[in-house]
C-alpha atoms as a PDB file:
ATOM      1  CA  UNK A   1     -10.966 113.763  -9.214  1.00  0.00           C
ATOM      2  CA  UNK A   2      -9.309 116.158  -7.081  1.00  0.00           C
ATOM      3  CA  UNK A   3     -10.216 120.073  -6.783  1.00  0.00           C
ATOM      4  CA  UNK A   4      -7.161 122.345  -7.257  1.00  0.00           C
ATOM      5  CA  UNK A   5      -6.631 125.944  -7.699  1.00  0.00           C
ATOM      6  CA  UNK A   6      -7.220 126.412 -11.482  1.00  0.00           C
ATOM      7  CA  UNK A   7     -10.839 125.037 -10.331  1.00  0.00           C
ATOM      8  CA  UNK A   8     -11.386 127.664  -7.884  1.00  0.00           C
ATOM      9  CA  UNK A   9      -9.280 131.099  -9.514  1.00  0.00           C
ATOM     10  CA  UNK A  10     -12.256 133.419  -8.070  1.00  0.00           C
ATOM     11  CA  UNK A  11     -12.239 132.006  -4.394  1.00  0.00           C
ATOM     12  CA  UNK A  12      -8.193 132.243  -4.074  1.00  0.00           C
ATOM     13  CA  UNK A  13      -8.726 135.824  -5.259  1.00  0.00           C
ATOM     14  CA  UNK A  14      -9.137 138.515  -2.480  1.00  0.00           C
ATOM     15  CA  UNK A  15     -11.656 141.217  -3.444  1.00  0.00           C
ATOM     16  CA  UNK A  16     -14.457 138.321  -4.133  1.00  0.00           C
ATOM     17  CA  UNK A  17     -17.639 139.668  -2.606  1.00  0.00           C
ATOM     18  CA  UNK A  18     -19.167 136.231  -1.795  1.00  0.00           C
ATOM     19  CA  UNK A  19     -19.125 132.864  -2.733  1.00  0.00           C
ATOM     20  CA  UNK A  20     -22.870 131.136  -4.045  1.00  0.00           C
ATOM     21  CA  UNK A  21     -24.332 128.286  -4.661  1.00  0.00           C
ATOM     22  CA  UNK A  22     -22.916 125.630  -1.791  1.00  0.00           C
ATOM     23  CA  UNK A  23     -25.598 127.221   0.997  1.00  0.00           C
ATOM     24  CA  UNK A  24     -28.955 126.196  -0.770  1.00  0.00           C
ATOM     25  CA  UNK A  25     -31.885 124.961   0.890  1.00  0.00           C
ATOM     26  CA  UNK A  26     -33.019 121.392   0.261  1.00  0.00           C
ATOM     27  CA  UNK A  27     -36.150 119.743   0.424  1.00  0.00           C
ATOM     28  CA  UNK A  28     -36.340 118.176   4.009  1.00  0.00           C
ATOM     29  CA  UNK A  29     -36.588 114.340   4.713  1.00  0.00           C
ATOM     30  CA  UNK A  30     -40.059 113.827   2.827  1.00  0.00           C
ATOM     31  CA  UNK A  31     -39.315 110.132   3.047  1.00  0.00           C
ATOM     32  CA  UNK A  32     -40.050 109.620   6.715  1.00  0.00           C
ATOM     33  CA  UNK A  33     -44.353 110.443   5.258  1.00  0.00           C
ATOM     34  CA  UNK A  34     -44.611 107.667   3.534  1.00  0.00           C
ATOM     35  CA  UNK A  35     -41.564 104.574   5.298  1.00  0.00           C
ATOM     36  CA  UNK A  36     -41.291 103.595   8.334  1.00  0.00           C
ATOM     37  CA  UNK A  37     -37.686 103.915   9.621  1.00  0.00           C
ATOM     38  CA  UNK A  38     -36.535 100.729  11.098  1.00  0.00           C
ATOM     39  CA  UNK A  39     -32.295  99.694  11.972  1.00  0.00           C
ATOM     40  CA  UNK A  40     -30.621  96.846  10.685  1.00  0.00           C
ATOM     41  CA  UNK A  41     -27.416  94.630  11.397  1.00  0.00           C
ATOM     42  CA  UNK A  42     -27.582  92.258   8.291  1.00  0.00           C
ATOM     43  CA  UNK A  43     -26.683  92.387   4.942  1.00  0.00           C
ATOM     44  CA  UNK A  44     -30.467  92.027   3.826  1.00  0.00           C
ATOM     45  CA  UNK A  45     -33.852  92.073   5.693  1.00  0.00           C
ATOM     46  CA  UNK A  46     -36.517  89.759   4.403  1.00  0.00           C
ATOM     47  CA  UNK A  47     -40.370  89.712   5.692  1.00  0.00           C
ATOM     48  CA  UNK A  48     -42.940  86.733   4.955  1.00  0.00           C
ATOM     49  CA  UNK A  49     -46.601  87.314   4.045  1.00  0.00           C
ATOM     50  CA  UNK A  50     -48.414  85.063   6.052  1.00  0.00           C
ATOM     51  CA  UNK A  51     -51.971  83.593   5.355  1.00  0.00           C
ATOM     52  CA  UNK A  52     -54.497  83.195   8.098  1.00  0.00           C
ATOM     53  CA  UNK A  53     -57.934  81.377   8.095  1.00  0.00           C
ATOM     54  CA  UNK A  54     -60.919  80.874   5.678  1.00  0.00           C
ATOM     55  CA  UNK A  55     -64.065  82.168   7.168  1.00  0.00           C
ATOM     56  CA  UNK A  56     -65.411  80.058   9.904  1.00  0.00           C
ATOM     57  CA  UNK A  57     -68.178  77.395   9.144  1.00  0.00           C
ATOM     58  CA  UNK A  58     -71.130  76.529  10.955  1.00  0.00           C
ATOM     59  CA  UNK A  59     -70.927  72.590  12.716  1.00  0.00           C
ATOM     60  CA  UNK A  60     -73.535  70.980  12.494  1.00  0.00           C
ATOM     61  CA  UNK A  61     -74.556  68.973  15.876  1.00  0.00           C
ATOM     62  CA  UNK A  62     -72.105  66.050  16.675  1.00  0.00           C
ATOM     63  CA  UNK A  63     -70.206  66.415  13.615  1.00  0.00           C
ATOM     64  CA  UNK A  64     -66.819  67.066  13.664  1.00  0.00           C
ATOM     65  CA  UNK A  65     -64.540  70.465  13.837  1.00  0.00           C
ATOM     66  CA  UNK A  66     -63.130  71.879  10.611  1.00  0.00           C
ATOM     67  CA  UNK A  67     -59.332  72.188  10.760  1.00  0.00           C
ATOM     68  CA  UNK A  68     -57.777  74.953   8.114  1.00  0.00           C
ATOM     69  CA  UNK A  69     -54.693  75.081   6.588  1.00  0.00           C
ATOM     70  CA  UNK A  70     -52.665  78.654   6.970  1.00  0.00           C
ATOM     71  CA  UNK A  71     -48.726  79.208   5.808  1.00  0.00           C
ATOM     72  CA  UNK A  72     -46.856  81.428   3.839  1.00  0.00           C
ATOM     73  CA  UNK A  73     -47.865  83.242   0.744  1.00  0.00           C
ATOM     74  CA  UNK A  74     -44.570  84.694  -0.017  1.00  0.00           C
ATOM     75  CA  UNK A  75     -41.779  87.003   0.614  1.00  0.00           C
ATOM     76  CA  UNK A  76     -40.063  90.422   0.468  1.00  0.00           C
ATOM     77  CA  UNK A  77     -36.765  91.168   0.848  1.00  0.00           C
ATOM     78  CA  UNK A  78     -34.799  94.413   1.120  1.00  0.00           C
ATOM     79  CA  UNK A  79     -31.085  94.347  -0.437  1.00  0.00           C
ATOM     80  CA  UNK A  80     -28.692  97.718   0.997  1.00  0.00           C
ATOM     81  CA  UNK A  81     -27.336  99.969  -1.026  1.00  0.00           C
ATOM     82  CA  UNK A  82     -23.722 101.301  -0.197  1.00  0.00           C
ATOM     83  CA  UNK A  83     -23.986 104.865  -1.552  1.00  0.00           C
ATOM     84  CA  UNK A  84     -20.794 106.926  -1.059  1.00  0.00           C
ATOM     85  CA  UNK A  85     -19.538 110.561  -2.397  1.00  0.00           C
ATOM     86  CA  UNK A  86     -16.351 112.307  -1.381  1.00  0.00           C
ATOM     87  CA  UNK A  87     -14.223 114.829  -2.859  1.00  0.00           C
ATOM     88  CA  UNK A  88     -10.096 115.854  -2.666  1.00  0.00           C
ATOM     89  CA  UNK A  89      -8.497 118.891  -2.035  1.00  0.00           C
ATOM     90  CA  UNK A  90      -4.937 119.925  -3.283  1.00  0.00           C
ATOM     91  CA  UNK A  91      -2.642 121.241  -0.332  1.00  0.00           C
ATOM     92  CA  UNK A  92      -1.998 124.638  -2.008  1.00  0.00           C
ATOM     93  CA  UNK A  93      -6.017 125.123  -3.102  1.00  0.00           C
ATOM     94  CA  UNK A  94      -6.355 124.722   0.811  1.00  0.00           C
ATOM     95  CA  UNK A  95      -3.369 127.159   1.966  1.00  0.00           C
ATOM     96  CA  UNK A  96      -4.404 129.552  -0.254  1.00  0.00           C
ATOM     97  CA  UNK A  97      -8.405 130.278   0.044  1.00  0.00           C
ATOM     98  CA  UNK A  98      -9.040 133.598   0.898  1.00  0.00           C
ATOM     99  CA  UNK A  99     -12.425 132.965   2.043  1.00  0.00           C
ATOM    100  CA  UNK A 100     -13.157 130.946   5.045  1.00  0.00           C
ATOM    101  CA  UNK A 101     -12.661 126.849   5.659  1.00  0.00           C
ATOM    102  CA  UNK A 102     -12.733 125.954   1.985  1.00  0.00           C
ATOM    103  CA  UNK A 103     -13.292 122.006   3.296  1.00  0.00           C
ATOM    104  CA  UNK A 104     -16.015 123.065   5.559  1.00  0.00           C
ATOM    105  CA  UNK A 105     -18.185 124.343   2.346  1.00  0.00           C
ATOM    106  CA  UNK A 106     -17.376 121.681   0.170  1.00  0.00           C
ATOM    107  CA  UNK A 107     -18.588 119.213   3.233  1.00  0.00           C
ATOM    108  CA  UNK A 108     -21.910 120.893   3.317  1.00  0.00           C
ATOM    109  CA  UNK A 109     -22.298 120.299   0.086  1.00  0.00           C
ATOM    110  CA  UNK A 110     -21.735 116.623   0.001  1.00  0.00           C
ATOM    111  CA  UNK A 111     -24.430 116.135   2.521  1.00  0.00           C
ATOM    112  CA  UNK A 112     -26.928 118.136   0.447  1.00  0.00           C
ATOM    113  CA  UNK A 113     -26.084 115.468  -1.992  1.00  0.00           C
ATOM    114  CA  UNK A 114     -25.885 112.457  -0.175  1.00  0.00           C
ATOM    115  CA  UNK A 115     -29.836 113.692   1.037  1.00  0.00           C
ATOM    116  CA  UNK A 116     -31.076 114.436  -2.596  1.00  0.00           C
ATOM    117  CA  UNK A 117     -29.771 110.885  -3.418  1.00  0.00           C
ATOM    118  CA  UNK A 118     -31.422 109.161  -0.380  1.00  0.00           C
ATOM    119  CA  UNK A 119     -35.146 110.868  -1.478  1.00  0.00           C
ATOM    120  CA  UNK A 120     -34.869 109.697  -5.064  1.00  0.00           C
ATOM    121  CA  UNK A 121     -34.010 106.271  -3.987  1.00  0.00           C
ATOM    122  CA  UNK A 122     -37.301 106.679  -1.619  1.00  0.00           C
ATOM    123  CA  UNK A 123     -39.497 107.298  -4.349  1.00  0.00           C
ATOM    124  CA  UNK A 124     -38.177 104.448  -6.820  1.00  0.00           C
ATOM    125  CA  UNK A 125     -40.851 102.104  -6.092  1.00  0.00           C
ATOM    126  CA  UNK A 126     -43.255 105.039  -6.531  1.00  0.00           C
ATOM    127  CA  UNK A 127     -41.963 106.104 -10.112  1.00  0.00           C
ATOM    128  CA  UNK A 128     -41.294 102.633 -10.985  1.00  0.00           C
ATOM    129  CA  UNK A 129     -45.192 101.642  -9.569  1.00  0.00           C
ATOM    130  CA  UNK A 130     -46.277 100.213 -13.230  1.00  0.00           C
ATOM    131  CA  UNK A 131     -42.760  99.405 -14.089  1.00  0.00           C
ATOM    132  CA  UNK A 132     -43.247  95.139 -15.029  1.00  0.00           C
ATOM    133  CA  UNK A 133     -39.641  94.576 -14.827  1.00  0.00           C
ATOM    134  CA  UNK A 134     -39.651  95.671 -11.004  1.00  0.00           C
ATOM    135  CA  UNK A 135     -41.654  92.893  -9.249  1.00  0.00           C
ATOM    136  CA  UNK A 136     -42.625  92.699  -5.323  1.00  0.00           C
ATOM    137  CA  UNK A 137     -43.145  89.598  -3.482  1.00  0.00           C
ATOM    138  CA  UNK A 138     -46.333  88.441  -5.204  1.00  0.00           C
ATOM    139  CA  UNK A 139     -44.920  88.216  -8.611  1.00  0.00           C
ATOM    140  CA  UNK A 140     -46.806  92.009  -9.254  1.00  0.00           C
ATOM    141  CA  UNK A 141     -45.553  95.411  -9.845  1.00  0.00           C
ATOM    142  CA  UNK A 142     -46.355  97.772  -7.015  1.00  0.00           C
ATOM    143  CA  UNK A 143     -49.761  99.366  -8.853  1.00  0.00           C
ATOM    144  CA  UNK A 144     -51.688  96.076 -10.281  1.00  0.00           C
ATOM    145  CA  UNK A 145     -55.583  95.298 -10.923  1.00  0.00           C
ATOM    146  CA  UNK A 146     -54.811  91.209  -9.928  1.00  0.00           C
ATOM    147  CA  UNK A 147     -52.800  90.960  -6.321  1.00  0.00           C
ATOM    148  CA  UNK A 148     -52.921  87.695  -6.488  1.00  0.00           C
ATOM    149  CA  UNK A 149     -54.296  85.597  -3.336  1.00  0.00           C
ATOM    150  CA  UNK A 150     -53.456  82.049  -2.410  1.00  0.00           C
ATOM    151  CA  UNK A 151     -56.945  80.880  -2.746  1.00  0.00           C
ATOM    152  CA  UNK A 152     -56.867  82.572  -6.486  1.00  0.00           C
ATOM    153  CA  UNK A 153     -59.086  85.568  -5.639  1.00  0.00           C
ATOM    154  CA  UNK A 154     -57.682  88.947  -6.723  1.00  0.00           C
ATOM    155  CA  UNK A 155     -57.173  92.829  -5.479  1.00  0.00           C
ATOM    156  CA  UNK A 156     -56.604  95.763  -7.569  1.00  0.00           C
ATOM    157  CA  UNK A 157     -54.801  99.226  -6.285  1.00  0.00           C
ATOM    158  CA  UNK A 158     -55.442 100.735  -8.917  1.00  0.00           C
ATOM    159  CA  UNK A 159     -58.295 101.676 -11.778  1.00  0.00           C
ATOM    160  CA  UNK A 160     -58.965  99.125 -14.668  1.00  0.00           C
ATOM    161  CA  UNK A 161     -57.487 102.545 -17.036  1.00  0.00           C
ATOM    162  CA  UNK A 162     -55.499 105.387 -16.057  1.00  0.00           C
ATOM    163  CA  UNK A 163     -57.742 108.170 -14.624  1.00  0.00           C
ATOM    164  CA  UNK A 164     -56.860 112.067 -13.686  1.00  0.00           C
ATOM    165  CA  UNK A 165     -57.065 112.884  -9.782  1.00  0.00           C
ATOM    166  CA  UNK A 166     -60.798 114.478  -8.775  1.00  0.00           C
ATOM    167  CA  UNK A 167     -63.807 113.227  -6.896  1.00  0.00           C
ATOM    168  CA  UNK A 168     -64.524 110.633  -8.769  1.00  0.00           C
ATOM    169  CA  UNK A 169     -61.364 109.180  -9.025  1.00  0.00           C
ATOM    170  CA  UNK A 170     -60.654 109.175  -5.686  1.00  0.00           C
ATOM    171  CA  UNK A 171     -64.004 108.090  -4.351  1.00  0.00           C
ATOM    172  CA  UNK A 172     -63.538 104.723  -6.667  1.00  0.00           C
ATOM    173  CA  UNK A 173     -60.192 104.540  -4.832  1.00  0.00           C
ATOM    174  CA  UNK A 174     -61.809 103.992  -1.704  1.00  0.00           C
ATOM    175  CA  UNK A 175     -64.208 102.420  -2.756  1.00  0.00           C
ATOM    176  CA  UNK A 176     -62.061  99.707  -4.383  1.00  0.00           C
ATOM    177  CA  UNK A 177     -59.613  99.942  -0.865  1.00  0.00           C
ATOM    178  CA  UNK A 178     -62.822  99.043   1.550  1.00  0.00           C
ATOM    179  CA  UNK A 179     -63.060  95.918  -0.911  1.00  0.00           C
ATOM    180  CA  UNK A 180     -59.709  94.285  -0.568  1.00  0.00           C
ATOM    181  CA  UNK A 181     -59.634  90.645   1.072  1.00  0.00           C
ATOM    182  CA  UNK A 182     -56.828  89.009   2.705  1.00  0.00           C
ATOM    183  CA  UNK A 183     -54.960  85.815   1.336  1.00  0.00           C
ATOM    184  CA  UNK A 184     -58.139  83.541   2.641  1.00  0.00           C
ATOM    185  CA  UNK A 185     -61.048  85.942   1.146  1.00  0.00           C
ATOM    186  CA  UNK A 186     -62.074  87.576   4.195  1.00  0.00           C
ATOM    187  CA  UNK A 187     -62.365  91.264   4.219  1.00  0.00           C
ATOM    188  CA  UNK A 188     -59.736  93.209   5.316  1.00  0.00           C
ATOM    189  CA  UNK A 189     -61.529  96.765   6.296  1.00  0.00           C
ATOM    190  CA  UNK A 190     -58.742  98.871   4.810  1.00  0.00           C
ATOM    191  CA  UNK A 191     -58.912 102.672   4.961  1.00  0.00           C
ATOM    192  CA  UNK A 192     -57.409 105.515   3.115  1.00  0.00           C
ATOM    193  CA  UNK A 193     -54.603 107.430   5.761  1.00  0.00           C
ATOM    194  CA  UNK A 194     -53.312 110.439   3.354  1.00  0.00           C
ATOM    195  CA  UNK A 195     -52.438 111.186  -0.085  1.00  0.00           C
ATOM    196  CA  UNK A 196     -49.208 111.498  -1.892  1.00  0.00           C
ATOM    197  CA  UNK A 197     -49.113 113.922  -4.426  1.00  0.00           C
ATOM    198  CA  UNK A 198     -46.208 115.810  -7.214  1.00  0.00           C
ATOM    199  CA  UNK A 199     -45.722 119.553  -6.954  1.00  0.00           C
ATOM    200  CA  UNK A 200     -48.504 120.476  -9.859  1.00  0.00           C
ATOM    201  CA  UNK A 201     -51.392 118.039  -8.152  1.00  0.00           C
ATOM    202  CA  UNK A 202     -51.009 119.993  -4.532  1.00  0.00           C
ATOM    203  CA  UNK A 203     -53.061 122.725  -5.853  1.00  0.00           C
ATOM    204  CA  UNK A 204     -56.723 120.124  -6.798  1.00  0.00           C
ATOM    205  CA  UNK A 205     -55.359 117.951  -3.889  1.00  0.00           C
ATOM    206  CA  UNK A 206     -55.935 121.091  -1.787  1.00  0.00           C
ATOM    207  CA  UNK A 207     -59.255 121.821  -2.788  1.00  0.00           C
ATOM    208  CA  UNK A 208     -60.624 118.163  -3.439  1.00  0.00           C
ATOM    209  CA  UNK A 209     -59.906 117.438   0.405  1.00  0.00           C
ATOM    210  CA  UNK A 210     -60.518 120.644   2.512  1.00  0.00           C
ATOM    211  CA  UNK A 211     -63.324 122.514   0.828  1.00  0.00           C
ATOM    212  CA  UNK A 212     -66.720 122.010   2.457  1.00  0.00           C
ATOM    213  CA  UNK A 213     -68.772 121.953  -0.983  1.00  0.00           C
ATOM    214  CA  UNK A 214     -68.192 120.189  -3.754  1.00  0.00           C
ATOM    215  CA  UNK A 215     -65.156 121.873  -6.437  1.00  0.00           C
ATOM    216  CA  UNK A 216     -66.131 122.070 -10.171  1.00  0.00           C
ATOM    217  CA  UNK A 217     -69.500 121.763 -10.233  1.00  0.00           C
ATOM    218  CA  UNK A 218     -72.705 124.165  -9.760  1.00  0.00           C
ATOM    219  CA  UNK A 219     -74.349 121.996  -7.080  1.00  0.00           C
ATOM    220  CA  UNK A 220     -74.703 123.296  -3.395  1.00  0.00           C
ATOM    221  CA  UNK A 221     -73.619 119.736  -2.881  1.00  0.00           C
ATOM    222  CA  UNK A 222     -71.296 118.808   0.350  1.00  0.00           C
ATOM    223  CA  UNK A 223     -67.915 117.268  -0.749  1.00  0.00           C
ATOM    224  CA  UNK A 224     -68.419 113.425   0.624  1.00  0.00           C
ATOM    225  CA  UNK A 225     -64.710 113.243   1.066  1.00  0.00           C
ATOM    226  CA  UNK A 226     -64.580 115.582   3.326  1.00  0.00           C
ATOM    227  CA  UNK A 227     -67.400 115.543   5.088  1.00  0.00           C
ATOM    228  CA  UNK A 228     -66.432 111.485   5.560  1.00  0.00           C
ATOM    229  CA  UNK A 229     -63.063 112.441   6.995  1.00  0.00           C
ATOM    230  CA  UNK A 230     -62.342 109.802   4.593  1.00  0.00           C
ATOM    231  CA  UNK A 231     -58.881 110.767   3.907  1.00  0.00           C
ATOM    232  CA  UNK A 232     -57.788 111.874   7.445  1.00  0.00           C
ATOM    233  CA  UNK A 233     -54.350 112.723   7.371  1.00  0.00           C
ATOM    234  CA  UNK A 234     -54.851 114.966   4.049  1.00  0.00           C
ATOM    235  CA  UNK A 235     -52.121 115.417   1.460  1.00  0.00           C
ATOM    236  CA  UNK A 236     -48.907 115.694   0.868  1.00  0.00           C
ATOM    237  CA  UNK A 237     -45.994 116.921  -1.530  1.00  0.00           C
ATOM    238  CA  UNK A 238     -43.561 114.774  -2.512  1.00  0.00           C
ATOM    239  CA  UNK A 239     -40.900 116.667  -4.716  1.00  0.00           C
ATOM    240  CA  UNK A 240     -39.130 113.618  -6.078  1.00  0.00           C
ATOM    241  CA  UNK A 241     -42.215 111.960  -7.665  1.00  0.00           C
ATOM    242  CA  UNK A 242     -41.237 112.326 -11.598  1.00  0.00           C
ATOM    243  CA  UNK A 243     -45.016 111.898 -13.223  1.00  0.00           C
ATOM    244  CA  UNK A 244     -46.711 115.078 -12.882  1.00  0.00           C
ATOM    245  CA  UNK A 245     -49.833 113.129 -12.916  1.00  0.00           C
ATOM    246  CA  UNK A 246     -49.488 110.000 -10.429  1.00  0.00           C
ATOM    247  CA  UNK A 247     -51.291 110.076  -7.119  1.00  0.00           C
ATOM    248  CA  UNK A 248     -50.924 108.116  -4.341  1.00  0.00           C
ATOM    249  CA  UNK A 249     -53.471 106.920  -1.284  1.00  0.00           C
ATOM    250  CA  UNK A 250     -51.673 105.540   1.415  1.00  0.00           C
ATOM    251  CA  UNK A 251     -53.244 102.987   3.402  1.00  0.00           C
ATOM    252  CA  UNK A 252     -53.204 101.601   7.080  1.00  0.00           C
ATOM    253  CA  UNK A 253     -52.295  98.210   5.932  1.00  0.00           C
ATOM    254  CA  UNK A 254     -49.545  97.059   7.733  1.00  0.00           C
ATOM    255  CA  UNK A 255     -45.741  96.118   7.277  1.00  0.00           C
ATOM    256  CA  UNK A 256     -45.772  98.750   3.768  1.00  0.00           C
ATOM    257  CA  UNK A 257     -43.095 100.783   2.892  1.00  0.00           C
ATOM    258  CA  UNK A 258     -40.177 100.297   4.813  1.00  0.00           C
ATOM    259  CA  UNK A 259     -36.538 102.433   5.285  1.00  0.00           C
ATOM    260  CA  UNK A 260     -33.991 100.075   6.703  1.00  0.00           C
ATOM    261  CA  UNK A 261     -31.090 102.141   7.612  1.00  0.00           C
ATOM    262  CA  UNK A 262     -27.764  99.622   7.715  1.00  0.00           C
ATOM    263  CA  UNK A 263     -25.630 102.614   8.143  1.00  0.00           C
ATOM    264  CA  UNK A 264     -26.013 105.975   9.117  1.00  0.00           C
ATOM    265  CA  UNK A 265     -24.428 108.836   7.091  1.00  0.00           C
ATOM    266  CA  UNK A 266     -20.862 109.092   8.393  1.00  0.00           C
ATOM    267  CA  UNK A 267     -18.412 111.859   7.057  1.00  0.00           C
ATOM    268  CA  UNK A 268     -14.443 111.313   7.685  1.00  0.00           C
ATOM    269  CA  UNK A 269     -11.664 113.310   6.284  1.00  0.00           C
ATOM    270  CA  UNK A 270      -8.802 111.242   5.515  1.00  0.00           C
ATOM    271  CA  UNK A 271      -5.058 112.469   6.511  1.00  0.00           C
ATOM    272  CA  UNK A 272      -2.999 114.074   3.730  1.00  0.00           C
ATOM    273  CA  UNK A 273      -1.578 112.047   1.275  1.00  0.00           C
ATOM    274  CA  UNK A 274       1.964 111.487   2.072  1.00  0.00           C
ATOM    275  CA  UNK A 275       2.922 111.458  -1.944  1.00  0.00           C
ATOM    276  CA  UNK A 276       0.813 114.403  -3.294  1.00  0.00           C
ATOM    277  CA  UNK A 277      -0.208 116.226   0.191  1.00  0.00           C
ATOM    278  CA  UNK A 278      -3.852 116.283  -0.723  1.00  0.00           C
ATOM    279  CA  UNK A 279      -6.363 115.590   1.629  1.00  0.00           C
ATOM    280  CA  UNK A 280      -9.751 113.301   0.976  1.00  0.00           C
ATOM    281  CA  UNK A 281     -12.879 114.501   2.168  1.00  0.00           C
ATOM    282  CA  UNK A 282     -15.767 111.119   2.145  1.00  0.00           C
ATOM    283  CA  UNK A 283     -19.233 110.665   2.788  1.00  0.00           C
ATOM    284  CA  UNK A 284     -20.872 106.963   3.171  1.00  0.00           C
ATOM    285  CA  UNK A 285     -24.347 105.440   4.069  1.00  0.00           C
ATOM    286  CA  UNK A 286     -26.193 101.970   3.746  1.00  0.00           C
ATOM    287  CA  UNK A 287     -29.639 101.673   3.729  1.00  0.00           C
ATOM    288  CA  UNK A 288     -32.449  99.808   1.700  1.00  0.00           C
ATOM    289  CA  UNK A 289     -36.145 101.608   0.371  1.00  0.00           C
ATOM    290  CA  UNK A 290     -38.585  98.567  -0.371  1.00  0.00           C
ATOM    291  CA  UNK A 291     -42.080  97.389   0.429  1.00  0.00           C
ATOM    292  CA  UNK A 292     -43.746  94.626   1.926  1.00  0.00           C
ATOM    293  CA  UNK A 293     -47.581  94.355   1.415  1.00  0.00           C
ATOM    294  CA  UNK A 294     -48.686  96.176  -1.875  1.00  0.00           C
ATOM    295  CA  UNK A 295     -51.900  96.797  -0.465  1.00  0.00           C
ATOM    296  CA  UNK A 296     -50.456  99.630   1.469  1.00  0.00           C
ATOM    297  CA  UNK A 297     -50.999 101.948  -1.141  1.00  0.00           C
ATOM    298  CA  UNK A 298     -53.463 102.444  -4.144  1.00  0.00           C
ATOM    299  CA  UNK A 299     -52.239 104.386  -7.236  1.00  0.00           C
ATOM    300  CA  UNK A 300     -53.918 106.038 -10.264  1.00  0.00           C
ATOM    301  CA  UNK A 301     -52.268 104.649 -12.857  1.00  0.00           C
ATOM    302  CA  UNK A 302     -53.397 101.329 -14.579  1.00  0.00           C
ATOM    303  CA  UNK A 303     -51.251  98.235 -14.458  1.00  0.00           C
ATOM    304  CA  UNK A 304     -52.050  94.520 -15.199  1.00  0.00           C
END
């Protein structure tokens, strides 16, 4: 589609006080809380999940060493997306704007989108946690009460039913977390790191986390959580999280969420069109949202 004059009559008009809407804030890179940014030069990344070694035995004297198996339990891979936007401006809508570097606004703008688009695609896996038909590298959606192991035994980030966000809830959560076992059984001593929260739970997040006494009820208790440290790096907003509801605890296991960017954002304008004398304006970008390990976050909401 290209933008001509009878799209902009007010901005080719002099006497036009000001122009709105193409300056708006944005929501900052809110991404970069919860991936880890890594480069790529392939079409694809893939990562393995290993498995290490069953729980030593005792040997009895003079008989023999026990030898274990270990290998690969499965794997992850992250595809790129090619996301592009541009727009196209006649030659006359260009010579005749009254009001500044018509192409410089309309650029602006087309990097606020091409950043809206790249923090919804960040949260997909997050909206999409219970979502059966989006599968990780075990065979499980992201939020599942039977991660499976290779020796059959099972971990669950998240509650056997979907519960609301308070102290209970979340002390279960870590609860469950300090319980998970790696592919051979053996505890892996997993703690909570922060919490990922919508707009509308920032408010209980707030209090649950930072209050000295415990919220809600008429006990001079001490809140546990907090006291505990148990959550150290607090909470957080994430504005592109679509359930109202859904919480998230992030984790400090290992190879997680992870932001391969392919291709940073790159604007070009192209020359004018010999034929019509408009001139192109494009915006491009490949990169790949994904997760490795599952057990790198635990979620409120109930999935099989």
């Amino acid at each position: 589609m290209t933008i001509s004059r009878s799209q902009l009559v007010k901005e080719l008009e002099p006497g036009l006080n000001g122009i709105m809407g193409l300056e708006l804030k944005r929501y900052g890179d809110e991404h970069l809380k919860v991936y880890t940014k890594e480069s790529s030069t392939r079409s694809y990344e893939e990562r393995v999940k290993a498995s290490g070694f069953i729980a030593a035995p005792t040997k009895t004297e003079g008989g023999p060493t026990s030898f274990a198996d270990a290998g690969e339990a499965w794997s992850q891979r992250w595809v790129h997306e090619t996301i592009v936007l541009g727009f196209k401006l006649t030659e006359e809508a260009i010579e005749d704007m009254q009001y500044g570097s018509l192409a410089k606004r309309y650029t602006a703008a087309l990097g606020r989108s091409m950043a809206y688009t790249m923090q919804v695609k960040a949260m997909v896996p997050f909206n999409n946690a219970t979502n059966t038909s989006i599968l990780g590298g075990d065979g499980k959606q992201l939020l599942s009460v039977s991660h499976p192991t290779i020796i059959g035994q099972v971990n669950a980030n998240c509650p056997s039913a979907t519960v609301d966000m308070n102290e209970t809830s979340i002390e279960d959560a870590l609860n469950q977390i300090a319980g998970w076992v790696d592919e051979k059984g053996l505890l892996i001593a997993a703690k909570a790191k922060s919490m990922m929260v919508p707009q509308a739970l920032s408010w209980s997040a707030d209090r649950l986390l930072h209050t000295t006494l415990r919220t809600g009820t008429n006990d001079n208790d001490i809140n546990s959580i907090n006291n505990q440290n148990a959550i150290p790096g607090g909470y957080f907003i994430n504005h592109f999280l679509t359930d109202p509801t859904k919480f998230f605890i992030m984790t400090d296991i290992p190879d997680g969420f992870v932001f391969f960017d392919r291709v940073g954002l790159k604007t070009k304008m192209y020359d004018t069109d010999a034929d019509t004398g408009n001139i192109s304006y494009r915006a491009r970008q490949r990169y790949s949202f994904n997760y490795g390990d599952p057990l790198a976050v635990w979620g409120n909401a109930y999935a099989a």
